[in-house]
N, C-alpha and C. Protein backbone atom coordinates (compact mmCIF):
# COMPACT_ATOMS: atom_id res chain seq x y z
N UNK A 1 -31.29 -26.85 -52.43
CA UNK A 1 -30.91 -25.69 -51.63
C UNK A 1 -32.11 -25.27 -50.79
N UNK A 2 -31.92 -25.73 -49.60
CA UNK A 2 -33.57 -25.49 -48.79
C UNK A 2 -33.24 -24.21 -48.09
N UNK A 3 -32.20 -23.62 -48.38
CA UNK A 3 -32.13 -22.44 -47.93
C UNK A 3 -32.78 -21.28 -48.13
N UNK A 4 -33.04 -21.14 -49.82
CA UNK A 4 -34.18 -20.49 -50.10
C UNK A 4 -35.25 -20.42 -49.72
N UNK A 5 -35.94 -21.29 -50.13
CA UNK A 5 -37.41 -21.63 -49.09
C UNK A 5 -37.46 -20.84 -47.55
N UNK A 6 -35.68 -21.61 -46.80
CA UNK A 6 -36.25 -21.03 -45.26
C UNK A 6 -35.78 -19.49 -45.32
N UNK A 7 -35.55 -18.97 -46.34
CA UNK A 7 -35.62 -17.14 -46.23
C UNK A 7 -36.22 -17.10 -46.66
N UNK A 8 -37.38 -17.63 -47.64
CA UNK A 8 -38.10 -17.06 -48.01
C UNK A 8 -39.48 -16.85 -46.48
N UNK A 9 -39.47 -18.25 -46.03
CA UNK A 9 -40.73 -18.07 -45.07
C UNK A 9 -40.13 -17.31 -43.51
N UNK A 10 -38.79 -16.60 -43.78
CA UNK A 10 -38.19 -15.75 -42.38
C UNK A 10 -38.83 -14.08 -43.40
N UNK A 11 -38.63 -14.36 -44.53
CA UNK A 11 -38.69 -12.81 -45.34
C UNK A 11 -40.08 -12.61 -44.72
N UNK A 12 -40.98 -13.63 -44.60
CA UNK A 12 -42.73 -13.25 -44.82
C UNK A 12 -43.06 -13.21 -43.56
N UNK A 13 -42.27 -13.74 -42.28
CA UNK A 13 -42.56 -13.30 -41.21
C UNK A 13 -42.11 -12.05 -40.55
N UNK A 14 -40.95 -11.42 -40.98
CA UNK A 14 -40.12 -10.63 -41.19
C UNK A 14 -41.38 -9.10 -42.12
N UNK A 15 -41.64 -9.32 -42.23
CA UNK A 15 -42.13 -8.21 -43.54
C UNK A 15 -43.28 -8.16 -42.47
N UNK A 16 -44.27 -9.41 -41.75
CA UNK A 16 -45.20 -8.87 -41.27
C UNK A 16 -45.34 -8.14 -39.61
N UNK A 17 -44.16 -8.66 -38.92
CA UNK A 17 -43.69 -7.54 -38.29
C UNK A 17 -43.55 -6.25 -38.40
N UNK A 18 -43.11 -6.20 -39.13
CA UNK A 18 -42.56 -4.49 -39.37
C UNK A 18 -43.85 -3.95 -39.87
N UNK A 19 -44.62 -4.57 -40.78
CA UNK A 19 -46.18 -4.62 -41.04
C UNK A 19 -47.22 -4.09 -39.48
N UNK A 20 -46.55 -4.88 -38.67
CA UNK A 20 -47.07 -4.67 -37.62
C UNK A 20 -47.02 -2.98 -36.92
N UNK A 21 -45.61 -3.02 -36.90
CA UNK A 21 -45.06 -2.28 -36.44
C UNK A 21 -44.84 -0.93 -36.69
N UNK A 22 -45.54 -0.95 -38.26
CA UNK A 22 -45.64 0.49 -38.68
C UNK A 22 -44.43 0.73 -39.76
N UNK A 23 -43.27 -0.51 -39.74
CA UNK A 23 -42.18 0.32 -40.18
C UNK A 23 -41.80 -0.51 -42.14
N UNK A 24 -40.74 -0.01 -42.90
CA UNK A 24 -40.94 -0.33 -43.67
C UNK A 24 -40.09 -0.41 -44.01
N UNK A 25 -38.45 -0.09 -43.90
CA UNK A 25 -37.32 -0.37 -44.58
C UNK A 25 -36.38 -1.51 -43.43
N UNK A 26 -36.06 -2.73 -43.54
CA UNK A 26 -35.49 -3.44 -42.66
C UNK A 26 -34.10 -3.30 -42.72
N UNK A 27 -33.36 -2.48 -41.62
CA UNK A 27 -32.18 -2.93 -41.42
C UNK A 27 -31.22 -3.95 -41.43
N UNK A 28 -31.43 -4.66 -39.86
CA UNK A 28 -30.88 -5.77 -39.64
C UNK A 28 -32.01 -7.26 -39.53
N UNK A 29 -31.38 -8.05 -39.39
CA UNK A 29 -32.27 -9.73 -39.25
C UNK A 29 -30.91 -9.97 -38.98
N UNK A 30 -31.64 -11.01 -38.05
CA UNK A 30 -30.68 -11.66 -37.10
C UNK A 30 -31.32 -12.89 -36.73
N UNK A 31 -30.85 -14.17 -37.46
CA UNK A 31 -30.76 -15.45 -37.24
C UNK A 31 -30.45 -16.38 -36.41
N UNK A 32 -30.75 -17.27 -35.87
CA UNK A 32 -30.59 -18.27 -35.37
C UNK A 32 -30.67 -19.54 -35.84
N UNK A 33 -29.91 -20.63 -36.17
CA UNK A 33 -30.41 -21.92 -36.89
C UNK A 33 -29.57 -22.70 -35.61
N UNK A 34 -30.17 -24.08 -35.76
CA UNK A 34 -29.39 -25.29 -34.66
C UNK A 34 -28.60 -26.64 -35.82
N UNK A 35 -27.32 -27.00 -35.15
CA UNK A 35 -26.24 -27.62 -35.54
C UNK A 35 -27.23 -28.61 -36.91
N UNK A 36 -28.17 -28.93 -35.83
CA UNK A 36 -28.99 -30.17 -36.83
C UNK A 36 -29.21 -29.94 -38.06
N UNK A 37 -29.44 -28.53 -38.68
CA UNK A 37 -30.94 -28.22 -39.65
C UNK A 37 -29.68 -28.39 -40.92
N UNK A 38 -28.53 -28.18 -40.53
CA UNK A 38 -27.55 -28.41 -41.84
C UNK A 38 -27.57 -27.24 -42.77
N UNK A 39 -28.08 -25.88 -42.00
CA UNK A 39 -27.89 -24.88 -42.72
C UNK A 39 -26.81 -24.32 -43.58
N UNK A 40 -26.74 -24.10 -44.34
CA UNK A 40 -25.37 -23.43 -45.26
C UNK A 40 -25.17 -22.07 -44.98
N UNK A 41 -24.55 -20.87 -43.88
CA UNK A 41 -24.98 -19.74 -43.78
C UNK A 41 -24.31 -18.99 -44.91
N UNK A 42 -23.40 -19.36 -46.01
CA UNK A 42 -23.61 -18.77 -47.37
C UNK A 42 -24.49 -18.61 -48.10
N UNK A 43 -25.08 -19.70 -48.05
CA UNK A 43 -26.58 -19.83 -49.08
C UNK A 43 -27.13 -19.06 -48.98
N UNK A 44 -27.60 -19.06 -47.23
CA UNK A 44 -28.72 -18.24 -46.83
C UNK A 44 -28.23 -16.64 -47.02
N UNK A 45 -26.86 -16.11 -46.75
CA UNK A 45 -26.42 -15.13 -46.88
C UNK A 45 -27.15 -14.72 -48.74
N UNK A 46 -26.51 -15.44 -49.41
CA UNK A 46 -26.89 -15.61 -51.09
C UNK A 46 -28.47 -15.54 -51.09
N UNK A 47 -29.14 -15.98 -50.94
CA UNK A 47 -30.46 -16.03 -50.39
C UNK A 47 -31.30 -15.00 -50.12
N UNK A 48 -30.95 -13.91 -48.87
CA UNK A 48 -31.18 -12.80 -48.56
C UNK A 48 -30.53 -11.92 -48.99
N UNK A 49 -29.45 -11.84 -49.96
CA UNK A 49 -29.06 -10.58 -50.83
C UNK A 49 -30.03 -10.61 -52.27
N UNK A 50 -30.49 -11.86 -52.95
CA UNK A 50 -31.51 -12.16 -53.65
C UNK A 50 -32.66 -11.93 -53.29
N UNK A 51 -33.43 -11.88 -52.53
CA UNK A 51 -34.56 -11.49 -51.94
C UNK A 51 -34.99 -10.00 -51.53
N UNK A 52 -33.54 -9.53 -51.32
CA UNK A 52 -33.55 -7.99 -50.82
C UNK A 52 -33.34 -7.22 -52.13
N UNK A 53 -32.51 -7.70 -53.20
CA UNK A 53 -32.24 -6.51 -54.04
C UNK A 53 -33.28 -6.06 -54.66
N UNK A 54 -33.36 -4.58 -54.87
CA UNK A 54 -33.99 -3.79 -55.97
C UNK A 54 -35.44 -3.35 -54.90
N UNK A 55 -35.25 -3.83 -53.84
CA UNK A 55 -36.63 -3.95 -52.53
C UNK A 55 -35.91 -2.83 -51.49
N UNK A 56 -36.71 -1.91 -50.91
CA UNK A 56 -36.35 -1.28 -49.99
C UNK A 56 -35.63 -1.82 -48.55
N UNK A 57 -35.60 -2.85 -48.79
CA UNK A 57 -34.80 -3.83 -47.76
C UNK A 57 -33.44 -3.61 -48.62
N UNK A 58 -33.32 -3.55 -49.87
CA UNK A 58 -31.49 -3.50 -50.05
C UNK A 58 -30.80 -2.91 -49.26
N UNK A 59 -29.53 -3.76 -48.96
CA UNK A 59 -28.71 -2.81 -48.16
C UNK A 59 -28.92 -3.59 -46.35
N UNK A 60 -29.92 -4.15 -46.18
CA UNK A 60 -30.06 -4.83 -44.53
C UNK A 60 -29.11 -5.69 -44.17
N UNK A 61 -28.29 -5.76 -43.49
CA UNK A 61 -27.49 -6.38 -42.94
C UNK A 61 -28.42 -8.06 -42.35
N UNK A 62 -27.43 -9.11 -42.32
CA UNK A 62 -28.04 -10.17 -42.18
C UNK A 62 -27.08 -10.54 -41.21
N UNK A 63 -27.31 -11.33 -39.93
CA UNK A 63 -26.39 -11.72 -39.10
C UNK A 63 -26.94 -13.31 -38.66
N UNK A 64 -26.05 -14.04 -38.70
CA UNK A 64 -26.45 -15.82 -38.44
C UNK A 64 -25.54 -16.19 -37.08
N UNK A 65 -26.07 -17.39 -36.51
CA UNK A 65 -25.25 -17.80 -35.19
C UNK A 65 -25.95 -18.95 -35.36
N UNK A 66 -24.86 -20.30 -35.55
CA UNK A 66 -25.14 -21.43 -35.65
C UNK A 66 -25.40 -21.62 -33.95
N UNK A 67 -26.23 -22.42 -33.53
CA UNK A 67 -26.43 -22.77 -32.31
C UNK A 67 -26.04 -24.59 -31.97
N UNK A 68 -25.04 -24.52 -30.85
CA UNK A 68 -24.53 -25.81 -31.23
C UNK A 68 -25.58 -26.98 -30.74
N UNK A 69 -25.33 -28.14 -31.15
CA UNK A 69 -26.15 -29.37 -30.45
C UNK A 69 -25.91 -29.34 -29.22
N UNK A 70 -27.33 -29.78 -28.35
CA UNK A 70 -26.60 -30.27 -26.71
C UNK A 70 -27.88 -31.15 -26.62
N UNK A 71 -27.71 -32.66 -25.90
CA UNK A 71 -28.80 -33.50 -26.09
C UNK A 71 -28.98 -33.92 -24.40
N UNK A 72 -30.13 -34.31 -24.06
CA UNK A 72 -30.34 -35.07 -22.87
C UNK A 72 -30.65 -36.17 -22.72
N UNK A 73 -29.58 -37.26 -21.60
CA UNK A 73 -30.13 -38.70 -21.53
C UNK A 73 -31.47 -38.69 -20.96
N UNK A 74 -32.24 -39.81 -22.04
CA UNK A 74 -33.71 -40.07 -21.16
C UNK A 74 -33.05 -40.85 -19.79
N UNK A 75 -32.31 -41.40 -19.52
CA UNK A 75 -31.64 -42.56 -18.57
C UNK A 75 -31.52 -41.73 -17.04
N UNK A 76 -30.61 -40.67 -17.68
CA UNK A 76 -30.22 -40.54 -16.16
C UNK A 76 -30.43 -38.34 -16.07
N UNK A 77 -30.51 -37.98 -17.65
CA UNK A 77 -30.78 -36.92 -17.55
C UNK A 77 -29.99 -35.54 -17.46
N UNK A 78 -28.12 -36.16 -18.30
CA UNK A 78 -27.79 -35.55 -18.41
C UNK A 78 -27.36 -34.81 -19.71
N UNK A 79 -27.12 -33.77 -19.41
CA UNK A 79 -27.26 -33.00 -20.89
C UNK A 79 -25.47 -32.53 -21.11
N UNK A 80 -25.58 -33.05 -22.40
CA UNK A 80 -23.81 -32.88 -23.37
C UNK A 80 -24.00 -32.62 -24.69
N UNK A 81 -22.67 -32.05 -24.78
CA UNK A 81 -22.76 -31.59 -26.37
C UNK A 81 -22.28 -32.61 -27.18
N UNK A 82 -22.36 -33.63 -28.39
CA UNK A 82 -21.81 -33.97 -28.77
C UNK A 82 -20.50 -33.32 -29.74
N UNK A 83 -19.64 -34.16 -30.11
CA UNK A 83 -18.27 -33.54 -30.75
C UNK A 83 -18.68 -33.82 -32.19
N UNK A 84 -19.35 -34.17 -32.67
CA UNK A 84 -19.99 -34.43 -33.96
C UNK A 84 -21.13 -35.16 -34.42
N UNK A 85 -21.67 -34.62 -35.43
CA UNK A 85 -23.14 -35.20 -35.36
C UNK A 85 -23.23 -36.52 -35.56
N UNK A 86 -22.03 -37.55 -35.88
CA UNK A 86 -22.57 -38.54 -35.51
C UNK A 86 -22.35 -39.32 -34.40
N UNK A 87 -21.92 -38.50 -33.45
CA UNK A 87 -21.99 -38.80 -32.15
C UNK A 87 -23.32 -38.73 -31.58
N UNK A 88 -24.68 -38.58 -32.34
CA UNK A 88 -26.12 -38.57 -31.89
C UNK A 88 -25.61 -39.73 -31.56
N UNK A 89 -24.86 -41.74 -31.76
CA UNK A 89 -25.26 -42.37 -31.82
C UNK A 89 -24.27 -43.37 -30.78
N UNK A 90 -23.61 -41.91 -30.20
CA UNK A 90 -22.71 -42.64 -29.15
C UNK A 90 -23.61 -42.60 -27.93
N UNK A 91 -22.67 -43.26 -27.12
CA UNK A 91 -23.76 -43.62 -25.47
C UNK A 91 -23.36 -42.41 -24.74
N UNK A 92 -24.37 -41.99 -23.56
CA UNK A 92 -23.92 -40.95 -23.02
C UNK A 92 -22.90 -41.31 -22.05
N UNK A 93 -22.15 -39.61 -22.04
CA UNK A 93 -21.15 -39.80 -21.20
C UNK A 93 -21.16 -40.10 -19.67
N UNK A 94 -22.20 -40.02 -19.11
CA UNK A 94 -22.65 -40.07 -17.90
C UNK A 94 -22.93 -41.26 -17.36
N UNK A 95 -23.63 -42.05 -18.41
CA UNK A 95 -24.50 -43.34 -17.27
C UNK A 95 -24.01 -44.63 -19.16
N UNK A 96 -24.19 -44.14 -19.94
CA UNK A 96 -23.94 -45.02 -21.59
C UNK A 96 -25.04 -45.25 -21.87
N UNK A 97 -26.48 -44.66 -21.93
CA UNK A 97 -26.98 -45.24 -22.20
C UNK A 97 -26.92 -44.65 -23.86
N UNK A 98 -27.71 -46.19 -24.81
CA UNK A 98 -27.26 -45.30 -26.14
C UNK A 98 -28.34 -44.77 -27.12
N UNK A 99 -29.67 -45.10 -26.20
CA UNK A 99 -30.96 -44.33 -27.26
C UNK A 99 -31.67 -43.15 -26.70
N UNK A 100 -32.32 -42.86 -27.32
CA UNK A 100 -33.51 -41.94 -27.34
C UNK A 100 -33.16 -40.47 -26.29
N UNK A 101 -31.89 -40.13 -27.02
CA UNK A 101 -31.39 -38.57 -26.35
C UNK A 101 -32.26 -38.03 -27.20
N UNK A 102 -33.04 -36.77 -26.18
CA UNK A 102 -33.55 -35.50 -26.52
C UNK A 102 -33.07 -34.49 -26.75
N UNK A 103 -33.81 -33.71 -27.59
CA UNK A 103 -32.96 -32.67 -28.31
C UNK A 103 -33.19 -31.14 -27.03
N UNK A 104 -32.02 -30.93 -26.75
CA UNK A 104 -32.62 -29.38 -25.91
C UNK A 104 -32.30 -28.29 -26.37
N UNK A 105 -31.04 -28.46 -27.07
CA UNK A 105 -31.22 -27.19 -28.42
C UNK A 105 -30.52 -27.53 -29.44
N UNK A 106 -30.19 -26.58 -30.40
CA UNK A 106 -29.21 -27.21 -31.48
C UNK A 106 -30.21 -27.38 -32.90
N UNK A 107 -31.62 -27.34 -32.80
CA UNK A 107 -32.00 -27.37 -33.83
C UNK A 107 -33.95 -26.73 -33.93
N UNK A 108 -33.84 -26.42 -35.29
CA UNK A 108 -34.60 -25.20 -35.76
C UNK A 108 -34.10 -23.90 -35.97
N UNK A 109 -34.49 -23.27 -36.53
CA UNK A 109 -34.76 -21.95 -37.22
C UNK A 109 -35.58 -20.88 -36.56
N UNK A 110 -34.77 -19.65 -36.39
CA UNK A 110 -35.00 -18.58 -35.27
C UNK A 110 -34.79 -17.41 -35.39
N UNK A 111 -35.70 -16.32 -36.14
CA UNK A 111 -35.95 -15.10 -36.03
C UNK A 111 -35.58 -14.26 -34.42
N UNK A 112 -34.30 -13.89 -34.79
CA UNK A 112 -34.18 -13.10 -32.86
C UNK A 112 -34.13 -12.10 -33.10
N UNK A 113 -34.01 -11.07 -34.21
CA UNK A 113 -34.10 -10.10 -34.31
C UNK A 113 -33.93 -9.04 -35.63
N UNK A 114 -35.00 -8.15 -35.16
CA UNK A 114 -34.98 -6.89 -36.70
C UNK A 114 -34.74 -6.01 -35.87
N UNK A 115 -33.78 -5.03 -36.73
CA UNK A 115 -34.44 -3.95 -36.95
C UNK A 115 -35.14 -3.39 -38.39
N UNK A 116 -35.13 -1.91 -38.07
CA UNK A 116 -36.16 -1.54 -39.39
C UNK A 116 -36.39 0.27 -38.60
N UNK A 117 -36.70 1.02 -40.04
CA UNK A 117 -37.05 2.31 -39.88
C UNK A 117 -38.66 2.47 -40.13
């Protein structure tokens, strides 16, 4: 369950914001993950109700938004979403070519937003 882990290292960036910021009870967090990372947003939901209880954070609302895949041909340079991830291994729709699409979004892990009192 690598879900833990990645709340745990959003909790510690998360905590030092508000650290920053003066403030100390966190409302909301608001997530971002990409199609790739294979996030579970139950887990993570499970995850951050474990991390928060009995902590002046109980009670913060958690909000997630899977961000879908979209890749670019090195070939000709166009950018599509695939219809499933193992369509990384189809040719593009544009020109066919069938290797080395770049990733332009769709994956990593993304703090977009707190609040906090």
């Amino acid at each position: 369950m690598h879900e833990l882990s990645l709340m745990a290292g959003v909790m510690d960036l998360a905590r030092q914001e508000l650290e920053r910021h003066g403030a100390s009870r966190l409302t909301l967090m608001r997530l971002r993950f990409g199609e790739l990372d294979q996030v579970l947003p139950d887990a993570l939901r499970m995850a951050f109700a474990a991390m928060t209880a009995g902590t002046s954070w109980e009670g913060a609302r958690l909000e997630l938004e899977e961000e879908p895949l979209e890749l670019s041909c090195p070939l000709c340079g166009h950018r599509f979403r695939p219809g499933a991830r193992s369509a990384l291994y189809a040719p593009c729709p544009s020109c066919g070519e069938t290797t080395g699409f770049g990733v332009v979004r769709g994956e990593g892990v993304f703090l977009d937003h707190l609040e906090a009192e």
